[in-house]
N, C-alpha and C. Protein backbone atom coordinates (compact mmCIF):
# COMPACT_ATOMS: atom_id res chain seq x y z
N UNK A 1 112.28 108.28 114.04
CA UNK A 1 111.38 109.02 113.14
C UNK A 1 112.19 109.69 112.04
N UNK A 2 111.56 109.63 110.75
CA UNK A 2 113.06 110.14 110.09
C UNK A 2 111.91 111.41 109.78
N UNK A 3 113.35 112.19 108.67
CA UNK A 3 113.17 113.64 108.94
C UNK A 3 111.71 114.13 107.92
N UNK A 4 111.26 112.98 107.40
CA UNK A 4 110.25 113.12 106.09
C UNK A 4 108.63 112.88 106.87
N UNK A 5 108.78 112.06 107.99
CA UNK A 5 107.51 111.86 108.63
C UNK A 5 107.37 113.47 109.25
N UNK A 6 105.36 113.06 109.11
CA UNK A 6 104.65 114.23 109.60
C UNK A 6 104.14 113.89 110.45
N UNK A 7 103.80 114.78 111.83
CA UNK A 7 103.54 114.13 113.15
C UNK A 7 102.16 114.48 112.75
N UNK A 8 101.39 113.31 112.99
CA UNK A 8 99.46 114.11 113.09
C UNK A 8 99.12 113.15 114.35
N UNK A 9 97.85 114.20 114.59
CA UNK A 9 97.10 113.76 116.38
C UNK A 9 95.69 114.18 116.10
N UNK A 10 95.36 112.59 116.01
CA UNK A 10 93.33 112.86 115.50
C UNK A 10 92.78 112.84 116.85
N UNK A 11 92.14 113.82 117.10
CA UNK A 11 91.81 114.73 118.69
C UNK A 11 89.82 114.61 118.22
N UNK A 12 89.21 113.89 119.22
CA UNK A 12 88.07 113.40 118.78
C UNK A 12 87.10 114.52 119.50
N UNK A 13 86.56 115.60 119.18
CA UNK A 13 85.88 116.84 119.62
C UNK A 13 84.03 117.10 119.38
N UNK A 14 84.05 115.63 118.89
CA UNK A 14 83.00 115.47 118.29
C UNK A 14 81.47 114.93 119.49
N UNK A 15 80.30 115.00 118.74
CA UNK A 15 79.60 114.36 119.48
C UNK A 15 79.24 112.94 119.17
N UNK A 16 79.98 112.59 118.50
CA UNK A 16 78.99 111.20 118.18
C UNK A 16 78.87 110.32 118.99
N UNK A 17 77.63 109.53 118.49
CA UNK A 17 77.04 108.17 119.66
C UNK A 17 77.74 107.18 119.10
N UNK A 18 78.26 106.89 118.07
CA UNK A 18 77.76 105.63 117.35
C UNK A 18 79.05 104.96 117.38
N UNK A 19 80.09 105.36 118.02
CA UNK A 19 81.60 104.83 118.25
C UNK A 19 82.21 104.81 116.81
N UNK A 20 81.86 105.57 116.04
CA UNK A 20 82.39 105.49 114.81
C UNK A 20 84.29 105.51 114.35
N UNK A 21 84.17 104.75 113.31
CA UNK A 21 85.56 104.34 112.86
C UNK A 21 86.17 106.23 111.88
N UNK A 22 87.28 106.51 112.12
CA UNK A 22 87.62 106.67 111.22
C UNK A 22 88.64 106.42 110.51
N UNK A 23 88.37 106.43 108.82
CA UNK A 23 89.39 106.14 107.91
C UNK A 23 90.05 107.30 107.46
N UNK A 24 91.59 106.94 106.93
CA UNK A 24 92.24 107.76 106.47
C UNK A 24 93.09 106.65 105.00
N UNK A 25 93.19 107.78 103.64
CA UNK A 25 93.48 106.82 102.83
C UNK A 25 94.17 108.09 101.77
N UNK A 26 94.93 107.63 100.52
CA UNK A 26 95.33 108.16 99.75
C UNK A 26 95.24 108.01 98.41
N UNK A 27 94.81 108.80 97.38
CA UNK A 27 94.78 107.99 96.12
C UNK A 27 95.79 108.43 95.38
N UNK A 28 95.80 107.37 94.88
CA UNK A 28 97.38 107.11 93.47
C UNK A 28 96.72 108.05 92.29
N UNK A 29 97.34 109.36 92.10
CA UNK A 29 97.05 110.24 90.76
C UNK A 29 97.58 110.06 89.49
N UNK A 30 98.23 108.91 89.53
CA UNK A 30 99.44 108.23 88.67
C UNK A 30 98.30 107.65 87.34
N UNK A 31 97.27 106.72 88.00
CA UNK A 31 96.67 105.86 87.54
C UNK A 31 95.16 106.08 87.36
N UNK A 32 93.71 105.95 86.88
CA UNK A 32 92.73 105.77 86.95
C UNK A 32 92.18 104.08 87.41
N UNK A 33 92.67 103.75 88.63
CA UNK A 33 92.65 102.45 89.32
C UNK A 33 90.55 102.30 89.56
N UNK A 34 89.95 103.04 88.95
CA UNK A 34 88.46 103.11 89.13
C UNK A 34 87.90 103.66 90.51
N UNK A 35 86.85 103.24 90.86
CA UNK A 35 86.42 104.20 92.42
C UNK A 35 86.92 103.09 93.22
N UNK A 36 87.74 103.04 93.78
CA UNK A 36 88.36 102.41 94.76
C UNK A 36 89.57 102.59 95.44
N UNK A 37 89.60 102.89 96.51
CA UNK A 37 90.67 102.93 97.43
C UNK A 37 90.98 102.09 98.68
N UNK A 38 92.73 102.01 99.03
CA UNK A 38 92.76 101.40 100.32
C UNK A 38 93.09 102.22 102.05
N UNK A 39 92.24 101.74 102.24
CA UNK A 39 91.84 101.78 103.71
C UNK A 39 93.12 102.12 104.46
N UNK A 40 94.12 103.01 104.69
CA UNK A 40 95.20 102.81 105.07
C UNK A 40 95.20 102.85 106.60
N UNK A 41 94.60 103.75 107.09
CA UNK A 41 94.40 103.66 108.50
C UNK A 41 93.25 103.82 108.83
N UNK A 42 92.65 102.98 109.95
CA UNK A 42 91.41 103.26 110.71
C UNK A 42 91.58 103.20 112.16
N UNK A 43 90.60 104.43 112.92
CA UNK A 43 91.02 104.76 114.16
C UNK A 43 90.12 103.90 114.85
N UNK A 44 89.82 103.25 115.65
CA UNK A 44 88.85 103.19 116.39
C UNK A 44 88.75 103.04 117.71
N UNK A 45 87.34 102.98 118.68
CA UNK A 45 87.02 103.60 119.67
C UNK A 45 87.98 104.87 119.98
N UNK A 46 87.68 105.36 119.57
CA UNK A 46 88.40 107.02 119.92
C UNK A 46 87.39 107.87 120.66
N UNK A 47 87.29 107.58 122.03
CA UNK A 47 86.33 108.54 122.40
C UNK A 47 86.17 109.54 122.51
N UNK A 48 85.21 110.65 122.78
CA UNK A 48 84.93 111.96 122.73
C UNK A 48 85.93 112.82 124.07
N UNK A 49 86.85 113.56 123.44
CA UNK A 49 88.10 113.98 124.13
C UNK A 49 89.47 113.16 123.89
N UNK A 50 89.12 111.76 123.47
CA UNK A 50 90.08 111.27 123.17
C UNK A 50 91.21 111.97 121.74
N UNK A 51 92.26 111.38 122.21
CA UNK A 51 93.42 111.54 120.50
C UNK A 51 94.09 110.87 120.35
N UNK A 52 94.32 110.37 119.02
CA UNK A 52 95.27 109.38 118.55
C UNK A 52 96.08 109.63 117.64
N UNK A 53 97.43 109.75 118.22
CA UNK A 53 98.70 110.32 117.39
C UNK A 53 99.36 109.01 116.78
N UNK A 54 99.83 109.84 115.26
CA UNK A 54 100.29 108.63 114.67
C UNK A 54 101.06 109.77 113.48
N UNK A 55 102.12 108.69 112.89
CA UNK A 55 103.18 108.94 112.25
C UNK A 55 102.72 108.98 110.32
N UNK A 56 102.60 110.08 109.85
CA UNK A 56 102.39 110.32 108.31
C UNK A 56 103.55 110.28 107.60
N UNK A 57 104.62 109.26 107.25
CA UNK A 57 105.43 109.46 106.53
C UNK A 57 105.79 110.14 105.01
N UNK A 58 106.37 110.46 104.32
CA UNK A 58 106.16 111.37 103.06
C UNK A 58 106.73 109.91 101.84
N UNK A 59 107.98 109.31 102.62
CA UNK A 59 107.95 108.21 101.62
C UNK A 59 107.04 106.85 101.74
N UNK A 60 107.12 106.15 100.63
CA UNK A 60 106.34 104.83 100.60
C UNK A 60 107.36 103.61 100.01
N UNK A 61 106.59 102.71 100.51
CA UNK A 61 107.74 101.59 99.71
C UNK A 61 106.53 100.66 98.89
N UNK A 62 107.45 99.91 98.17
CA UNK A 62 107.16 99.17 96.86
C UNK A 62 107.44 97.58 97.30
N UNK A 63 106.12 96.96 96.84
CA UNK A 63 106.45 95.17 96.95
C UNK A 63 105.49 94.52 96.29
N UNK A 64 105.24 93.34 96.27
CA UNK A 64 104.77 92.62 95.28
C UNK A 64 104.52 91.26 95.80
N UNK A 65 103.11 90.65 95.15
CA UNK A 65 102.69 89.32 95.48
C UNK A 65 102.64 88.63 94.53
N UNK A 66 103.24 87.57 93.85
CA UNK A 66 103.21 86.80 92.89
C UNK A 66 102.25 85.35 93.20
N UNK A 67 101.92 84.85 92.21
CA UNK A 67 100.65 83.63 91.53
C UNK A 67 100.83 82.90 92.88
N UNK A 68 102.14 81.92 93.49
CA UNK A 68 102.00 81.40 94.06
C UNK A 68 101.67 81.85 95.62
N UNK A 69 101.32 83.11 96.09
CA UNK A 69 101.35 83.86 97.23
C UNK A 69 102.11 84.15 98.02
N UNK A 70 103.44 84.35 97.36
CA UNK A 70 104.47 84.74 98.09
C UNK A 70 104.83 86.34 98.21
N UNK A 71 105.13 87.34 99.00
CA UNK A 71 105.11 88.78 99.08
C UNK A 71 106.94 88.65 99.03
N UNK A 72 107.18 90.13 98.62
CA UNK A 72 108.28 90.09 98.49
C UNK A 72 108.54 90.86 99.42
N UNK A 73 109.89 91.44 99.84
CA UNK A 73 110.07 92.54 101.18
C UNK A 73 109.80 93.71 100.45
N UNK A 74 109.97 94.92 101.45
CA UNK A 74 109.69 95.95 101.03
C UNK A 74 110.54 96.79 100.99
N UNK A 75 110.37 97.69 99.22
CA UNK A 75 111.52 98.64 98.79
C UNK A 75 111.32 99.68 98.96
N UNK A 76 112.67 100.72 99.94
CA UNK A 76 111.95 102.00 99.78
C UNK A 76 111.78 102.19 98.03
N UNK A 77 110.38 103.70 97.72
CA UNK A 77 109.95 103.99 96.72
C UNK A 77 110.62 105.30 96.34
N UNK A 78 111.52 105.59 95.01
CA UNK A 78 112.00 107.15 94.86
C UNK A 78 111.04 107.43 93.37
N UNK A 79 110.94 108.97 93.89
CA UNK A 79 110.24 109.31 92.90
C UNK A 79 111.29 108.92 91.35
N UNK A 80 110.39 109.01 90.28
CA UNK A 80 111.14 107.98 88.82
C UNK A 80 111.76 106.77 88.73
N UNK A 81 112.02 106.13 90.00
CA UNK A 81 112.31 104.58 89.96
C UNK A 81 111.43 103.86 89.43
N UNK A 82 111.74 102.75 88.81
CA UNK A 82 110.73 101.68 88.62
C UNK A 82 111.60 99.82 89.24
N UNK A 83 110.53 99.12 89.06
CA UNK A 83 110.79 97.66 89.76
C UNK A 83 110.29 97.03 89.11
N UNK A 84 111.00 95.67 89.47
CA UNK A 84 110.48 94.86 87.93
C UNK A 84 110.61 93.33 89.03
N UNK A 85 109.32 92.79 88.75
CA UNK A 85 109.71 90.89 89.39
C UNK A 85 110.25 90.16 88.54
N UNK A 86 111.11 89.58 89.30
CA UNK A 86 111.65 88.52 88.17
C UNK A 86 112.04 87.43 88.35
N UNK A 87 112.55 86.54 87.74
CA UNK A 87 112.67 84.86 88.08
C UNK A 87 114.25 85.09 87.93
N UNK A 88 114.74 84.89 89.31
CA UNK A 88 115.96 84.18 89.60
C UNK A 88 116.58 83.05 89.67
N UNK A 89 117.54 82.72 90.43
CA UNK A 89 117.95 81.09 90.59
C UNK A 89 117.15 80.93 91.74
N UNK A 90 116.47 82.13 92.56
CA UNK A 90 115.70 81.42 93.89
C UNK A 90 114.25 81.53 93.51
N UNK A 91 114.00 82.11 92.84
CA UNK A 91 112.47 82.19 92.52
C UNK A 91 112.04 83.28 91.94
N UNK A 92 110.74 83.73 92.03
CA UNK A 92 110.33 84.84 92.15
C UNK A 92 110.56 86.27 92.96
N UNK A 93 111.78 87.59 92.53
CA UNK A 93 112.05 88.47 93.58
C UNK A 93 111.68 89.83 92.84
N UNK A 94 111.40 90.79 93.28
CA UNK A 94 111.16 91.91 92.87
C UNK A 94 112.72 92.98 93.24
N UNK A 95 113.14 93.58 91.93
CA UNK A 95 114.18 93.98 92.27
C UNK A 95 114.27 95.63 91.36
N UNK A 96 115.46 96.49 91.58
CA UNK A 96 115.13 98.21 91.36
C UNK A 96 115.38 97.65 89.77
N UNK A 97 115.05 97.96 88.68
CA UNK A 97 114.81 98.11 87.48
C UNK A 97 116.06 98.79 86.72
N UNK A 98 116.28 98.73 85.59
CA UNK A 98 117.69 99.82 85.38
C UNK A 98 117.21 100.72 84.39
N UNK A 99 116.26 100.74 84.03
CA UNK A 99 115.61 101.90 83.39
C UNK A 99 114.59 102.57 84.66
N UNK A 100 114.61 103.85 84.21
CA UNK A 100 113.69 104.81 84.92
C UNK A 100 111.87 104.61 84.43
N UNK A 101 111.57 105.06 85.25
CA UNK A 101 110.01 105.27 85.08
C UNK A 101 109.29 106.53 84.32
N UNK A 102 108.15 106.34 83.51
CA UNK A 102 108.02 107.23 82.41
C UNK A 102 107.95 108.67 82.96
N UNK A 103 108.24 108.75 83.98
CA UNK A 103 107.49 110.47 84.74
C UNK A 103 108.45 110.50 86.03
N UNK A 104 109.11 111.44 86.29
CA UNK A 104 110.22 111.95 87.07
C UNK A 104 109.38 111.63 88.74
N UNK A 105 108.27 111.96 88.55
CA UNK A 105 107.12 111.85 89.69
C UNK A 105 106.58 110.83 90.12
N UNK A 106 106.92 110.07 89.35
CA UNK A 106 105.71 108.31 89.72
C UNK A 106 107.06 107.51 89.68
N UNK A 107 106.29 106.18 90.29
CA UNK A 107 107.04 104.97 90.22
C UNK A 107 106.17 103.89 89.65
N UNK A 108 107.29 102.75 89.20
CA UNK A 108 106.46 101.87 88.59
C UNK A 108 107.21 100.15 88.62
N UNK A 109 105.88 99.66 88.96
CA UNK A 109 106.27 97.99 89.33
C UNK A 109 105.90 97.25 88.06
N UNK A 110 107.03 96.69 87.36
CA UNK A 110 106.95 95.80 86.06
C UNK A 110 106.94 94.59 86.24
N UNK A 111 105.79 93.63 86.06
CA UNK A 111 105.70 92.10 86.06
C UNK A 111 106.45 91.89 84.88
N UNK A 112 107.70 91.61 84.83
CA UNK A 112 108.68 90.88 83.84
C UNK A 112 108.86 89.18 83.78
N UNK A 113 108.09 88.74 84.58
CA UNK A 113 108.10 87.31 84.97
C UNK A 113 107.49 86.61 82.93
N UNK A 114 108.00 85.63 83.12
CA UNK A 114 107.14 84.75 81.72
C UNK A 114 106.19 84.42 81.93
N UNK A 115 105.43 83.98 83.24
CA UNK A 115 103.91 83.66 83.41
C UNK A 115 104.27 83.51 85.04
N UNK A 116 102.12 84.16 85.32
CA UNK A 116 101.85 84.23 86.21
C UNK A 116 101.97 85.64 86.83
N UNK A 117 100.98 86.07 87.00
CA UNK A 117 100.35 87.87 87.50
C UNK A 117 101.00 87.55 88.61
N UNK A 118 101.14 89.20 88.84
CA UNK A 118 101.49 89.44 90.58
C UNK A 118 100.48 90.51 90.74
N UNK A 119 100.57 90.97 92.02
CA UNK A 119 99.55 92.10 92.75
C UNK A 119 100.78 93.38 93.19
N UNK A 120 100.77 94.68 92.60
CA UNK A 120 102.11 95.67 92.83
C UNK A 120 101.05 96.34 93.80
N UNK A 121 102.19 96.15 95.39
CA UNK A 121 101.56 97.17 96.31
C UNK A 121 102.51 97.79 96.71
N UNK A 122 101.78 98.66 97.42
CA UNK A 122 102.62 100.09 98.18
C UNK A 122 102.28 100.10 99.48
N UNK A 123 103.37 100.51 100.59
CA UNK A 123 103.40 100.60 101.76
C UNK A 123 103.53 101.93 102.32
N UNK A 124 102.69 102.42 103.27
CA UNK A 124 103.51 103.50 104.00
C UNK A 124 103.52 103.49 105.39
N UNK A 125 104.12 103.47 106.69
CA UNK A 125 104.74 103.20 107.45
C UNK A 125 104.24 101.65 108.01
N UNK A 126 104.62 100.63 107.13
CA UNK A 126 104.21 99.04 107.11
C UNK A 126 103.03 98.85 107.00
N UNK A 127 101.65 99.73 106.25
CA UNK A 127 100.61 99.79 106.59
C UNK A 127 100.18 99.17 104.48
N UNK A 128 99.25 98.90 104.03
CA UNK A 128 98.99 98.68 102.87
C UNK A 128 98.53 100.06 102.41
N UNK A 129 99.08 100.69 101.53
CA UNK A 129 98.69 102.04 100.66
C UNK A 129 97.86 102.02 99.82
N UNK A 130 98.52 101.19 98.64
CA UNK A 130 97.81 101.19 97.61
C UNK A 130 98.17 99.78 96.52
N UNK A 131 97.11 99.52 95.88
CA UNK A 131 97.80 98.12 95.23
C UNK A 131 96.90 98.30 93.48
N UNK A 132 97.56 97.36 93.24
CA UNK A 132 97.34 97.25 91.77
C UNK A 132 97.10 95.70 91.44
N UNK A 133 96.22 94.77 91.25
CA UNK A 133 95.80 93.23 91.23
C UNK A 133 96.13 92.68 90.06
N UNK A 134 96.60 91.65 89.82
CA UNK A 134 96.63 90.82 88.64
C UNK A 134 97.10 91.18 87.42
N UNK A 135 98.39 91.93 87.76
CA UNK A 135 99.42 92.20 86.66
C UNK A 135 99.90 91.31 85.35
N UNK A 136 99.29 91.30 84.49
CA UNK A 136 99.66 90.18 83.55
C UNK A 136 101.23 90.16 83.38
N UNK A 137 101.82 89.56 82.67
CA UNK A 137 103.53 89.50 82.64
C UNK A 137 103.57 90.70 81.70
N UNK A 138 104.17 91.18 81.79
CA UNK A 138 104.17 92.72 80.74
C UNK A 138 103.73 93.66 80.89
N UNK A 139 102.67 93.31 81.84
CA UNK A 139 101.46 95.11 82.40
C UNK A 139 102.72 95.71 83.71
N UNK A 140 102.74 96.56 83.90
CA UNK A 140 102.57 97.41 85.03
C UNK A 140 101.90 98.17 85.87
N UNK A 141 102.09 98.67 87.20
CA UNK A 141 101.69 99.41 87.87
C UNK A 141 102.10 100.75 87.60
N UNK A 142 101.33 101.77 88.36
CA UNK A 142 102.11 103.77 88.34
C UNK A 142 101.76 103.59 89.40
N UNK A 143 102.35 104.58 90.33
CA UNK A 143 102.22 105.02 91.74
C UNK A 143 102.51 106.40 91.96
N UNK A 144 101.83 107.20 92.35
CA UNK A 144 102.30 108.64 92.82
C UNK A 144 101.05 109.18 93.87
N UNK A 145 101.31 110.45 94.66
CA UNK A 145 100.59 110.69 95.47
C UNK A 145 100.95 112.15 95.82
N UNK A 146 100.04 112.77 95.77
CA UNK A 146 100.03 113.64 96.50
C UNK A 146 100.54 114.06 98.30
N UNK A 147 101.19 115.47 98.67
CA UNK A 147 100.84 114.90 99.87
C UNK A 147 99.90 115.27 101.04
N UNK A 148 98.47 114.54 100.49
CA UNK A 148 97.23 114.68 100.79
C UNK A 148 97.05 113.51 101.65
N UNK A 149 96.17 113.84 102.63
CA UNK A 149 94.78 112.60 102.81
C UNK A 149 93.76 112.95 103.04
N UNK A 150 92.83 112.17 102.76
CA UNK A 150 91.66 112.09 102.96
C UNK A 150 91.01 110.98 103.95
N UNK A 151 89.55 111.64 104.52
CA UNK A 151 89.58 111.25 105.92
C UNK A 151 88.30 111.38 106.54
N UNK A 152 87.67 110.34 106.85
CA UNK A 152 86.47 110.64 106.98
C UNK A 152 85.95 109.20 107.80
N UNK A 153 84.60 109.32 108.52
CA UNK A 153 83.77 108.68 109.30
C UNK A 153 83.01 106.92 108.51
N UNK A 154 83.54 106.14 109.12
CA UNK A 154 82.68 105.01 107.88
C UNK A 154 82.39 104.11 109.40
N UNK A 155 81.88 103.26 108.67
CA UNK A 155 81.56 101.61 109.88
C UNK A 155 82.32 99.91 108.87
N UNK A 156 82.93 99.31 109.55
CA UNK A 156 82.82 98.07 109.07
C UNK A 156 83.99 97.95 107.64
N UNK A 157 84.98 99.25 108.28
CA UNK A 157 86.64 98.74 107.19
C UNK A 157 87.59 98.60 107.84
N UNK A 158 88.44 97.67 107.63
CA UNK A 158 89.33 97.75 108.68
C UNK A 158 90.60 98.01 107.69
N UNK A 159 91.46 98.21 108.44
CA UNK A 159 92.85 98.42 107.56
C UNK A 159 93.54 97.69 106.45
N UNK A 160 93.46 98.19 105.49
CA UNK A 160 93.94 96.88 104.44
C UNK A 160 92.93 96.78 103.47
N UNK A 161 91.68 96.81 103.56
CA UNK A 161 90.73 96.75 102.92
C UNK A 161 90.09 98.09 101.33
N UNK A 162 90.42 96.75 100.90
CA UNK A 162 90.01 97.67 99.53
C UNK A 162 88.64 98.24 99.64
N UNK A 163 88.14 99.77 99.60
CA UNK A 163 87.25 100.63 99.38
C UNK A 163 86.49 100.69 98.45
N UNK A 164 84.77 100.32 98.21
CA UNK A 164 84.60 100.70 96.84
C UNK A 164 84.12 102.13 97.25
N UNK A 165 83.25 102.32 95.90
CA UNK A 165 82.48 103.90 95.64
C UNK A 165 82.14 104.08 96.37
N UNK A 166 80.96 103.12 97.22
CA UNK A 166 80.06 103.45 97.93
C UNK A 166 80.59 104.17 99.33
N UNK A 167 81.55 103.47 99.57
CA UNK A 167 82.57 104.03 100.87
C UNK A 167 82.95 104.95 101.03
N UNK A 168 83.92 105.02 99.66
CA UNK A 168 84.39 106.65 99.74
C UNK A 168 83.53 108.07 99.00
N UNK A 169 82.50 107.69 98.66
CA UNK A 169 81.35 108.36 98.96
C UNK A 169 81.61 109.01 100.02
N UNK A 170 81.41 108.65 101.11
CA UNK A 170 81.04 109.12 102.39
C UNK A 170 82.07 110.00 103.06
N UNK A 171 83.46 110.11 102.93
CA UNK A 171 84.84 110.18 102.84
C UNK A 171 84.58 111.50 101.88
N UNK A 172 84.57 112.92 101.99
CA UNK A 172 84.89 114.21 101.47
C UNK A 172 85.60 114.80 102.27
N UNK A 173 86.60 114.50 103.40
CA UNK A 173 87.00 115.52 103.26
C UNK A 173 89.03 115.40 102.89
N UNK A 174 89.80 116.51 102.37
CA UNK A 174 90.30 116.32 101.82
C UNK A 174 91.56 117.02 102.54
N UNK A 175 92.58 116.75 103.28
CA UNK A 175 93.95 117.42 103.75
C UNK A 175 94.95 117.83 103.19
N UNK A 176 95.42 118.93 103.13
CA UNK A 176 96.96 119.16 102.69
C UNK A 176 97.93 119.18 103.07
N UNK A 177 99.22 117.93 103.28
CA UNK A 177 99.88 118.51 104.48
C UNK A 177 101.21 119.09 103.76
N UNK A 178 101.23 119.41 102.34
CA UNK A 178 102.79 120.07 102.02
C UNK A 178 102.88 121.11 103.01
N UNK A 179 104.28 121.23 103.45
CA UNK A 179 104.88 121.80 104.09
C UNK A 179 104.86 121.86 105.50
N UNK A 180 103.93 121.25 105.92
CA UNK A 180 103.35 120.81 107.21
C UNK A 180 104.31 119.65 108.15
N UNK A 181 105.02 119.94 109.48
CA UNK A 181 105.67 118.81 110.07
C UNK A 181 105.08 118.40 111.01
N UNK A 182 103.78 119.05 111.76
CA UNK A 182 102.82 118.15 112.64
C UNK A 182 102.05 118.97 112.83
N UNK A 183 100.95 118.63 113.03
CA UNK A 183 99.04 119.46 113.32
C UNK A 183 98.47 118.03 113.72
N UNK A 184 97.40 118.88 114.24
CA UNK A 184 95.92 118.14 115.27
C UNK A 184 95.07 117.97 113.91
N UNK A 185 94.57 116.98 113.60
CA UNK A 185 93.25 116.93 112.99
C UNK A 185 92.10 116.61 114.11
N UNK A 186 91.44 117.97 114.01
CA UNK A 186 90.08 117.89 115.10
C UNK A 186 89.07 117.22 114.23
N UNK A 187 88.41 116.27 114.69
CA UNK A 187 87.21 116.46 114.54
C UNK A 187 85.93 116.56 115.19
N UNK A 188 85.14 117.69 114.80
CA UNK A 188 83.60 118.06 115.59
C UNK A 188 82.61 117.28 114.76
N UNK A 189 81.29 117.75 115.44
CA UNK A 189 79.87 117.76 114.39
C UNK A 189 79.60 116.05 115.16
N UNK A 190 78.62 115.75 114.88
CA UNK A 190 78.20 114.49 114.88
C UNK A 190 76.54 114.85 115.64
N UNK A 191 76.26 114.10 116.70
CA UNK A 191 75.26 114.07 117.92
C UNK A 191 74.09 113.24 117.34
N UNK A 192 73.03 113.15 118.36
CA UNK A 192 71.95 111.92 117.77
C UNK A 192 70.77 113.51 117.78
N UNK A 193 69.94 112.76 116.93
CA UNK A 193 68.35 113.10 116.73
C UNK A 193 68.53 114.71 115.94
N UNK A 194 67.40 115.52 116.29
CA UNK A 194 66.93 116.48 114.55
C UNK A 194 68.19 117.51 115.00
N UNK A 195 69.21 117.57 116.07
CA UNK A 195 70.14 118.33 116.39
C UNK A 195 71.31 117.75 116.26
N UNK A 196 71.95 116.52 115.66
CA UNK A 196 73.18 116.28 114.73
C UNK A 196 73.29 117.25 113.71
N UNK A 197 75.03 117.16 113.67
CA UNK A 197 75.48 117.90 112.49
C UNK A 197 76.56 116.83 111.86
N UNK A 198 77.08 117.22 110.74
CA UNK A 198 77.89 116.63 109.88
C UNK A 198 78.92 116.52 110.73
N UNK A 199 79.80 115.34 110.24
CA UNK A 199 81.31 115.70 111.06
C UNK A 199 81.99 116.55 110.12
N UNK A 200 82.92 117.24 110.92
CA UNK A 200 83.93 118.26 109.80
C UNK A 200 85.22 117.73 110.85
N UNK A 201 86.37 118.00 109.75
CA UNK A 201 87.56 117.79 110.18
C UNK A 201 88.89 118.96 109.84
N UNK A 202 89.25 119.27 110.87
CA UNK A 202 89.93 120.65 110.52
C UNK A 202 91.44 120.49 110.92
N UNK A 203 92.45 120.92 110.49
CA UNK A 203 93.72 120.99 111.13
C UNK A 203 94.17 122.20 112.16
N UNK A 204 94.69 122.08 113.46
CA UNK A 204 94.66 122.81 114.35
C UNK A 204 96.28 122.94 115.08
N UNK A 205 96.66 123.72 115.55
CA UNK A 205 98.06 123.19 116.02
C UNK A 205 99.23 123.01 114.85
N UNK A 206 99.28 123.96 113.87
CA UNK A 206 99.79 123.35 112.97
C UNK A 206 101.48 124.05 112.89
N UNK A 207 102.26 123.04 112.56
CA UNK A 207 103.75 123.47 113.22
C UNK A 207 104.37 123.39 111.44
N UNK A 208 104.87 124.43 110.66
CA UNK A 208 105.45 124.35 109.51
C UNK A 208 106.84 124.35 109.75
């Protein structure tokens, strides 16, 4: 575990019937990528008393899918780095850039290739973060993040899956974990018929 991961433990306190999923996801403040987000983690069957501990890392890494569907490995991400794909003697590789990125805070993936888009994604602990589709040769990606998540009750996303509006609609509530090295996210509320309540999700146990 390195020294940047945050320990969290989603502790299910709730009433619900409905075996509900939950998602947890992050958005890139770098960019206006439209209403959409990715799905980074989803819990499921987590039953009532149940908890599921899992690892929040603070860094992310950087990779890339080019025309012919090949992914590249994955780079750790420093804040002001940028990456650029490019055509080698072996092909298509995504490699650290030698200029910096426009903002000390973000990172950024440059399709430098002569033809043929790639897709600039982001990883955080091998999981899909965040992506950027169909990079023309010359466009780039931004990447930055808060260190937030957001986290909430849905049906029918599984990990990996790009989010529209309608989804994260449903998805208000909003975490802070600066400074934070492990807490419980409880969540209560749920139950069936005119005596359900909302789910709420609270941090509990919290170790700075």
């Amino acid at each position: 575990m390195s020294t940047e991961d945050i320990k969290l433990n989603f502790v299910n306190l709730s009433y619900d019937t409905n075996n509900s999923s939950i998602v947890i996801f992050q958005q890139n403040i770098a960019e206006d990528f439209g209403d959409t987000a990715v799905a980074w983690k989803v819990i499921e069957n987590c039953g009532r008393q149940d908890n599921h501990p899992f690892l929040f890392p603070l860094q992310f890494q950087v990779a890339a899918k080019d025309a012919w569907g090949n992914i590249t490995p994955q780079m750790p991400a420093y804040d002001g780095s940028a990456y650029e794909m490019i055509r080698d003697y072996s092909g298509d590789v995504l490699v650290q850039a030698s200029f910096q990125a426009r903002s000390p805070t973000e990172v950024e993936v440059l399709n430098n290739l002569e033809q043929g888009s790639i897709d600039a994604c982001c990883y955080k602990n091998g999981k899909l973060l965040a992506t950027k589709l169909s990079l023309s040769p010359g466009q780039k990606a931004v990447f930055a993040f808060h260190p937030r998540i957001y986290i909430g009750v849905v049906s029918q996303v599984s990990e990996g899956d790009i989010m529209n509006s309608a989804i994260i609609q449903q998805v208000n509530t909003a975490i802070n974990l600066l400074g934070i090295r492990s807490a419980d996210i409880v969540m209560t509320g749920g139950g069936a018929g005119p005596n359900s309540t909302p789910f709420e999700f609270r941090l509990d146990n919290v170790n700075q």
